[in-house]
N, C-alpha and C. Protein backbone atom coordinates (compact mmCIF):
# COMPACT_ATOMS: atom_id res chain seq x y z
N UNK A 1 44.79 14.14 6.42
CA UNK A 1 44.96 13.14 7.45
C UNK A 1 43.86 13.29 8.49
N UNK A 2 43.84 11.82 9.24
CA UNK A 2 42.42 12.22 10.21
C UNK A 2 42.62 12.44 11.86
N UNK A 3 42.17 12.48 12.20
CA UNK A 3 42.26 12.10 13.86
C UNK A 3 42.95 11.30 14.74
N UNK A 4 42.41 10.14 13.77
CA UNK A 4 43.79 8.72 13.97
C UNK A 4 45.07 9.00 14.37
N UNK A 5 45.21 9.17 13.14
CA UNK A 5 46.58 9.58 12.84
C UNK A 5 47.03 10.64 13.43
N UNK A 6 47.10 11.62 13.81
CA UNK A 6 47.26 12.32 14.82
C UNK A 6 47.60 12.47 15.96
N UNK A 7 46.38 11.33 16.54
CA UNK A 7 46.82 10.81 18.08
C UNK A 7 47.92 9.33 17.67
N UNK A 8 47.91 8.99 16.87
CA UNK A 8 49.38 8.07 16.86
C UNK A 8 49.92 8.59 16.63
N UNK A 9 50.57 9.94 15.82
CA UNK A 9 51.66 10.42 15.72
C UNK A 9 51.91 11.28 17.23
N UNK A 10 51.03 11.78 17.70
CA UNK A 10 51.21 12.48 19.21
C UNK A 10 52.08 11.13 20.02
N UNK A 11 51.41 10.16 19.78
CA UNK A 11 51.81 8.99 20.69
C UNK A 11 53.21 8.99 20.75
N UNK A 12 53.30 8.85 19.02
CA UNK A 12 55.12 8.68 18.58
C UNK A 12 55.90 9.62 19.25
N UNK A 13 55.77 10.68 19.65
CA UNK A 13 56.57 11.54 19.86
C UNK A 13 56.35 11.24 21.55
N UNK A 14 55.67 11.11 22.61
CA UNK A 14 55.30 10.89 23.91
C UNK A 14 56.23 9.19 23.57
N UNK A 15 56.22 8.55 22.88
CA UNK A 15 57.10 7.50 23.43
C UNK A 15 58.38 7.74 23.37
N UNK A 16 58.72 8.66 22.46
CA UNK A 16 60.28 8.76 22.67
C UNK A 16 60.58 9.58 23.87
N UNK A 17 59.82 10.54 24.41
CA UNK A 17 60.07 11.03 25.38
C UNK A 17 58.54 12.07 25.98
N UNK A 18 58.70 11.82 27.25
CA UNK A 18 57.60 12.81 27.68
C UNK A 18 57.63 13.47 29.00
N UNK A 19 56.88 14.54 29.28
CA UNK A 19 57.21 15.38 30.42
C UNK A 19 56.14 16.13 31.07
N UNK A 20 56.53 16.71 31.93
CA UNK A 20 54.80 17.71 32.93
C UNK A 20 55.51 19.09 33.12
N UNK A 21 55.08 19.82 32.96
CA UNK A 21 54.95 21.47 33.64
C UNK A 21 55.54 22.18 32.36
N UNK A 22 55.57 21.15 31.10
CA UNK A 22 55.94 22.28 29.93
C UNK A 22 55.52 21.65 28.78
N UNK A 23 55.50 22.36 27.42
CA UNK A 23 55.11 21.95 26.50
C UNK A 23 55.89 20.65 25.76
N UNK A 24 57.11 21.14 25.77
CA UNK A 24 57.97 20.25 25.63
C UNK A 24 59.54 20.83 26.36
N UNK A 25 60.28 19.68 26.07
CA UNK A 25 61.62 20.19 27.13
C UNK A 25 63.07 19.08 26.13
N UNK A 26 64.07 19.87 26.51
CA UNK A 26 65.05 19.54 25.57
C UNK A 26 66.05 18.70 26.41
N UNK A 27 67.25 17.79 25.89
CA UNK A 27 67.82 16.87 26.73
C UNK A 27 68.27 16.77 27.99
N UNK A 28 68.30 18.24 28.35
CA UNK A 28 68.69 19.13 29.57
C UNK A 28 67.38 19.24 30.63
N UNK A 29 66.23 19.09 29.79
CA UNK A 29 65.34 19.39 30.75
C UNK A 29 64.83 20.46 30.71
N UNK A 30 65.46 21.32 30.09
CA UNK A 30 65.06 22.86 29.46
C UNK A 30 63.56 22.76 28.96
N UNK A 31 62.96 23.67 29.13
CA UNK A 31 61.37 23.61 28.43
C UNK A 31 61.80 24.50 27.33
N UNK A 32 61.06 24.09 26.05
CA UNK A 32 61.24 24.64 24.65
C UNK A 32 60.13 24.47 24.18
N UNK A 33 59.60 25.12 23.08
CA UNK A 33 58.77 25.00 22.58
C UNK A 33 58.34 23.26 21.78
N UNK A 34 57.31 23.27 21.73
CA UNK A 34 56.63 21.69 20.99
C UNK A 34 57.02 21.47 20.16
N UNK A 35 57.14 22.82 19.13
CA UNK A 35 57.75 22.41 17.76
C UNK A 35 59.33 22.72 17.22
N UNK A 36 59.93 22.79 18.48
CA UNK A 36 61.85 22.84 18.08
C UNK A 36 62.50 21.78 18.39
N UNK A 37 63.67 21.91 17.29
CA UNK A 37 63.89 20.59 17.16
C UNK A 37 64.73 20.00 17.60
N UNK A 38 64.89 21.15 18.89
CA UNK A 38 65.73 20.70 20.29
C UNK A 38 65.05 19.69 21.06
N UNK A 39 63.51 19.87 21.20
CA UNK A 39 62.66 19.22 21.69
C UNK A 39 62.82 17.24 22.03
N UNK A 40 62.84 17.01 23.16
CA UNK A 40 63.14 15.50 23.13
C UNK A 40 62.33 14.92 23.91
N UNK A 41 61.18 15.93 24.60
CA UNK A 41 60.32 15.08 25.53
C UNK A 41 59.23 15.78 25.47
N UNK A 42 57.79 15.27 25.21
CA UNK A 42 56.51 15.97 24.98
C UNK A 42 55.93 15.71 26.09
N UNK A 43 54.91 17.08 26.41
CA UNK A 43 53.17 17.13 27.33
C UNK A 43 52.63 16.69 26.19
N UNK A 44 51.14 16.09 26.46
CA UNK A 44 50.26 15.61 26.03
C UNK A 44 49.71 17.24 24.93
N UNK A 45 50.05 18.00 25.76
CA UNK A 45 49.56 19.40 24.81
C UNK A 45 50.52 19.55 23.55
N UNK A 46 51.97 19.18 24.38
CA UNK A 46 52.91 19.92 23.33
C UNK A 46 53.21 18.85 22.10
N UNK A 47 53.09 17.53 22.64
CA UNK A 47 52.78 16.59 20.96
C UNK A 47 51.95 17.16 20.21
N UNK A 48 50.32 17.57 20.97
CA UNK A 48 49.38 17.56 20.06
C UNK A 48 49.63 18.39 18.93
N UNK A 49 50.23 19.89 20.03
CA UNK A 49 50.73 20.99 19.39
C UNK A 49 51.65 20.78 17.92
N UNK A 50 52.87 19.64 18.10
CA UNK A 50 53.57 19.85 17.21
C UNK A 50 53.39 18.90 16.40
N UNK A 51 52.08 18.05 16.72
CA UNK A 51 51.91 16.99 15.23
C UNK A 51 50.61 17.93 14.47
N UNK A 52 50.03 18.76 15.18
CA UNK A 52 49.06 19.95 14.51
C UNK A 52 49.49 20.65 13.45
N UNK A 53 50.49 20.76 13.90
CA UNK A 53 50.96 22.11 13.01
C UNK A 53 51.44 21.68 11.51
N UNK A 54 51.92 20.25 11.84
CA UNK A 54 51.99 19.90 10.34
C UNK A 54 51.34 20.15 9.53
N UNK A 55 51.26 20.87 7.79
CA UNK A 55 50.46 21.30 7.23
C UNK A 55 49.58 20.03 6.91
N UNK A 56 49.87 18.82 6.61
CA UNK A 56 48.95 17.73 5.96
C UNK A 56 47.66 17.57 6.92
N UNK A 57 47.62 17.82 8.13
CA UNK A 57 46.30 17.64 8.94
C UNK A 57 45.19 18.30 9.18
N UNK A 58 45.76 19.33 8.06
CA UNK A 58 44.34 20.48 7.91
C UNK A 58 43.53 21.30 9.37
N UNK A 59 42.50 21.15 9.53
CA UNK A 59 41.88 21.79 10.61
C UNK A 59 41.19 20.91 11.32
N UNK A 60 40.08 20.06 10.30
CA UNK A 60 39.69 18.95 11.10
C UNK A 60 40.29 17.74 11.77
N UNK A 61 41.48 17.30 11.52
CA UNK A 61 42.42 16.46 12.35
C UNK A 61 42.30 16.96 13.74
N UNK A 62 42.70 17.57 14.16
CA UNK A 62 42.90 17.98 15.32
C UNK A 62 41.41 18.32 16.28
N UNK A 63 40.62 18.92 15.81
CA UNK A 63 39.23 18.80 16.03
C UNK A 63 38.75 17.52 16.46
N UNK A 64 38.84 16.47 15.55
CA UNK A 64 38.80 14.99 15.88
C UNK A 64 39.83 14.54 17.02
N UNK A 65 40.90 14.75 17.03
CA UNK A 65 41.51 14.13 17.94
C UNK A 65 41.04 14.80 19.41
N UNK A 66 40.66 15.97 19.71
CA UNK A 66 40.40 16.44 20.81
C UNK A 66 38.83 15.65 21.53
N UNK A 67 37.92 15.29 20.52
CA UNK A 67 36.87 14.59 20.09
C UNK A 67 37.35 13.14 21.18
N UNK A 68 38.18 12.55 20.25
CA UNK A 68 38.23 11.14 20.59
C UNK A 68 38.88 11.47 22.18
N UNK A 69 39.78 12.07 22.67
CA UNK A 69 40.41 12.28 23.78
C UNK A 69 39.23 12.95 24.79
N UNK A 70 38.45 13.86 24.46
CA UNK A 70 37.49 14.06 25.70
C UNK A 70 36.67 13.08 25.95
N UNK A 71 36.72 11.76 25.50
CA UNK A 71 35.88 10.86 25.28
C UNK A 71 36.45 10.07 26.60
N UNK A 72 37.18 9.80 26.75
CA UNK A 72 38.30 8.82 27.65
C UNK A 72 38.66 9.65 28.85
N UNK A 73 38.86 10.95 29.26
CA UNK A 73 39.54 11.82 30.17
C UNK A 73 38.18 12.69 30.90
N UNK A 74 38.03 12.71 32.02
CA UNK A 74 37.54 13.38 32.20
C UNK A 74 37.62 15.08 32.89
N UNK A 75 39.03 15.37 32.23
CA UNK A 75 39.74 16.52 32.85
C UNK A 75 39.11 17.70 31.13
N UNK A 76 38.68 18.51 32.03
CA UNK A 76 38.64 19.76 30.31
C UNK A 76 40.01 20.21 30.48
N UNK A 77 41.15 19.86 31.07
CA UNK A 77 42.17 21.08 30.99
C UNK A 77 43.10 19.81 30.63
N UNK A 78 43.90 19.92 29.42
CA UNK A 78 44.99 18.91 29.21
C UNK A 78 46.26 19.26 29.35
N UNK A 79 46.29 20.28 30.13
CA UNK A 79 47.50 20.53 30.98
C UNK A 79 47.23 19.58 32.27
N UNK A 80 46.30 20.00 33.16
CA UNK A 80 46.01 19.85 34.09
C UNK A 80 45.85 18.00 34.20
N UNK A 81 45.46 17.65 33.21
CA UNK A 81 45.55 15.52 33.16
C UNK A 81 47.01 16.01 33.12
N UNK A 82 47.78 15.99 31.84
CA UNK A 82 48.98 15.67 32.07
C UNK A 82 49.30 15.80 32.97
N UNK A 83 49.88 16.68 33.89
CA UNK A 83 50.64 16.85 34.76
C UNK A 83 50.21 16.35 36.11
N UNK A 84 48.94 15.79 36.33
CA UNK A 84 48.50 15.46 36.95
C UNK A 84 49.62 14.42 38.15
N UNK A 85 49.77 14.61 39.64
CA UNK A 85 50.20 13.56 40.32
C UNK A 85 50.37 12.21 40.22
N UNK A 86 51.37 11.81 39.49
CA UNK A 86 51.36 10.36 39.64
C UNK A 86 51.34 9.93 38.05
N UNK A 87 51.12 11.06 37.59
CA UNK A 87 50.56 10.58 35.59
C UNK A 87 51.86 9.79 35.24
N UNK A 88 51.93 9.16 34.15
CA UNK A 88 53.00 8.23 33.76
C UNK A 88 53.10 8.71 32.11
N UNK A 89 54.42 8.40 31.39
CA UNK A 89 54.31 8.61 30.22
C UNK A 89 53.10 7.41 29.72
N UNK A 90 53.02 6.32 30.65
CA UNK A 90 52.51 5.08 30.10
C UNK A 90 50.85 5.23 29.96
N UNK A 91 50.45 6.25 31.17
CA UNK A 91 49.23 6.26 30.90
C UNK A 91 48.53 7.23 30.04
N UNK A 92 49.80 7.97 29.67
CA UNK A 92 49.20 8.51 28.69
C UNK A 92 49.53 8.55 27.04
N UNK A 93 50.06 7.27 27.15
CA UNK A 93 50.28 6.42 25.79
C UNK A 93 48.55 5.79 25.80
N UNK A 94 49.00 4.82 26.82
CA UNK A 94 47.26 3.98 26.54
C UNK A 94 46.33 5.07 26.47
N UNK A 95 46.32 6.34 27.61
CA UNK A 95 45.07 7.16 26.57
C UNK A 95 44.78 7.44 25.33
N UNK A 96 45.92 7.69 24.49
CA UNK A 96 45.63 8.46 23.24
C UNK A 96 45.35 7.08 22.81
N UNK A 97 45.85 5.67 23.47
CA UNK A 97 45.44 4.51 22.21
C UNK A 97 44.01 4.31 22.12
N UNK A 98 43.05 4.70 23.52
CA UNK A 98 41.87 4.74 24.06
C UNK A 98 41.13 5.80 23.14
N UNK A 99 41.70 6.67 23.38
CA UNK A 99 40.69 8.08 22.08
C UNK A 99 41.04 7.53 20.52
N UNK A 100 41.94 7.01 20.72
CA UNK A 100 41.83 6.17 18.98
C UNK A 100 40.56 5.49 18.39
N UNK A 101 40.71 4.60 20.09
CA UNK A 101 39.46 3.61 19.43
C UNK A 101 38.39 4.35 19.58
N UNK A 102 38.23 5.28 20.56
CA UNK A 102 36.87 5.87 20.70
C UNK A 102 36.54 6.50 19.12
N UNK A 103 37.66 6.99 18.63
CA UNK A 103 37.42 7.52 17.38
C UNK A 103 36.90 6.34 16.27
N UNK A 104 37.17 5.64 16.42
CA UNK A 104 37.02 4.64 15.57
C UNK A 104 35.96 4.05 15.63
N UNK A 105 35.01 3.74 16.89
CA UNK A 105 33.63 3.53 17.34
C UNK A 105 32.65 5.12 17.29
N UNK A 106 32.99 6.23 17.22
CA UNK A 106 32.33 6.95 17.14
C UNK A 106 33.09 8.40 16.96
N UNK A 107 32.98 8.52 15.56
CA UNK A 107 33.73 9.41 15.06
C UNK A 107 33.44 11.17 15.36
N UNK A 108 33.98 11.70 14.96
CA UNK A 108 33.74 13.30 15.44
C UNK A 108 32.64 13.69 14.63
N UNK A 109 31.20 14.37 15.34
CA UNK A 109 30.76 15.34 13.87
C UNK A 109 31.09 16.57 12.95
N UNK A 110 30.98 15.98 12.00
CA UNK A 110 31.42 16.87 10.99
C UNK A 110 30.35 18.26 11.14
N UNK A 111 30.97 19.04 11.07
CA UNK A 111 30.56 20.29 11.33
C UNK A 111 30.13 21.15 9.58
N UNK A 112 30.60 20.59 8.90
CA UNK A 112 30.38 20.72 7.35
C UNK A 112 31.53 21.96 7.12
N UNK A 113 32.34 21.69 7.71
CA UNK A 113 33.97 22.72 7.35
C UNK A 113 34.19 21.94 5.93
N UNK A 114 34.85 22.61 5.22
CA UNK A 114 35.49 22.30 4.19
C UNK A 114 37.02 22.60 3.97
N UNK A 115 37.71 23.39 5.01
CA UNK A 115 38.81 23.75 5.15
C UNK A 115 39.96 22.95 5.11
N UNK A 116 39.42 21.42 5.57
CA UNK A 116 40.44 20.15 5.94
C UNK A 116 41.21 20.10 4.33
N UNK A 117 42.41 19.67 4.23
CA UNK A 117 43.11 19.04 3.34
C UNK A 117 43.11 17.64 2.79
C-alpha cells in the first residue's frame, strides 16, 4: 500500500474520533495506546501510528505519508501541530486531504529501499 492510502486511512480513524495531549484516548477520555482497541479518538500521531503498524504498508507507506504531510504543515513536531491551540478535528482532516494531494502532485523519493511490501 502507498502513502495515499495511509493518510486516508489515518483520516478514517480522526473522523470517527480525535484528540490532543495523547496518542489516542478511550470513551472515557482515558489516553491508551493508538493501537488498542479500546481506542475511540486519535492524535494525528496516534492514527498515523496505528494505520502504520498494519503489516500491508510495509516501510515505505509511511515514509511517503510523512513526505506528503511536511509538505502542507509547517510544524517538524506532529505532536506539537496537533495539539496546537485552537486545532480542530476538521483541520486536521483537510490536512491529511492536503498531503494527499501533495502526494499525488509530487510524490516521495524513492530512496531505492526494497523492503516495502
Amino acid at each position: 500500500m502507498d502513502g495515499q492510502t495511509l493518510l486516508r486511512e489515518a483520516a478514517s480513524l480522526i473522523g470517527v474520533g480525535w484528540c490532543c495531549g495523547a496518542a489516542a484516548r478511550n470513551c472515557h477520555g482515558s489516553p491508551v495506546e493508538a493501537s488498542d482497541p479500546r481506542a475511540t479518538n486519535w492524535s494525528l500521531t496516534g492514527a498515523l501510528a496505528a494505520v502504520s503498524d498494519r503489516p500491508e504498508f510495509g516501510i515505505t507507506a509511511p515514509r511517503s505519508a510523512l513526505w506528503g504531510i511536511s509538505a502542507v504543515i509547517p510544524d517538524s513536531s506532529l505532536d506539537d501541530w496537533n495539539n496546537a491551540q485552537g486545532r480542530t478535528q476538521g483541520d486536521t482532516l483537510q490536512m491529511l486531504a492536503r498531503a494527499e494531494n501533495r502526494l499525488n502532485e509530487n510524490p516521495a523519493p524513492n530512496n531505492g529501499s526494497s523492503l516495502d511490501t
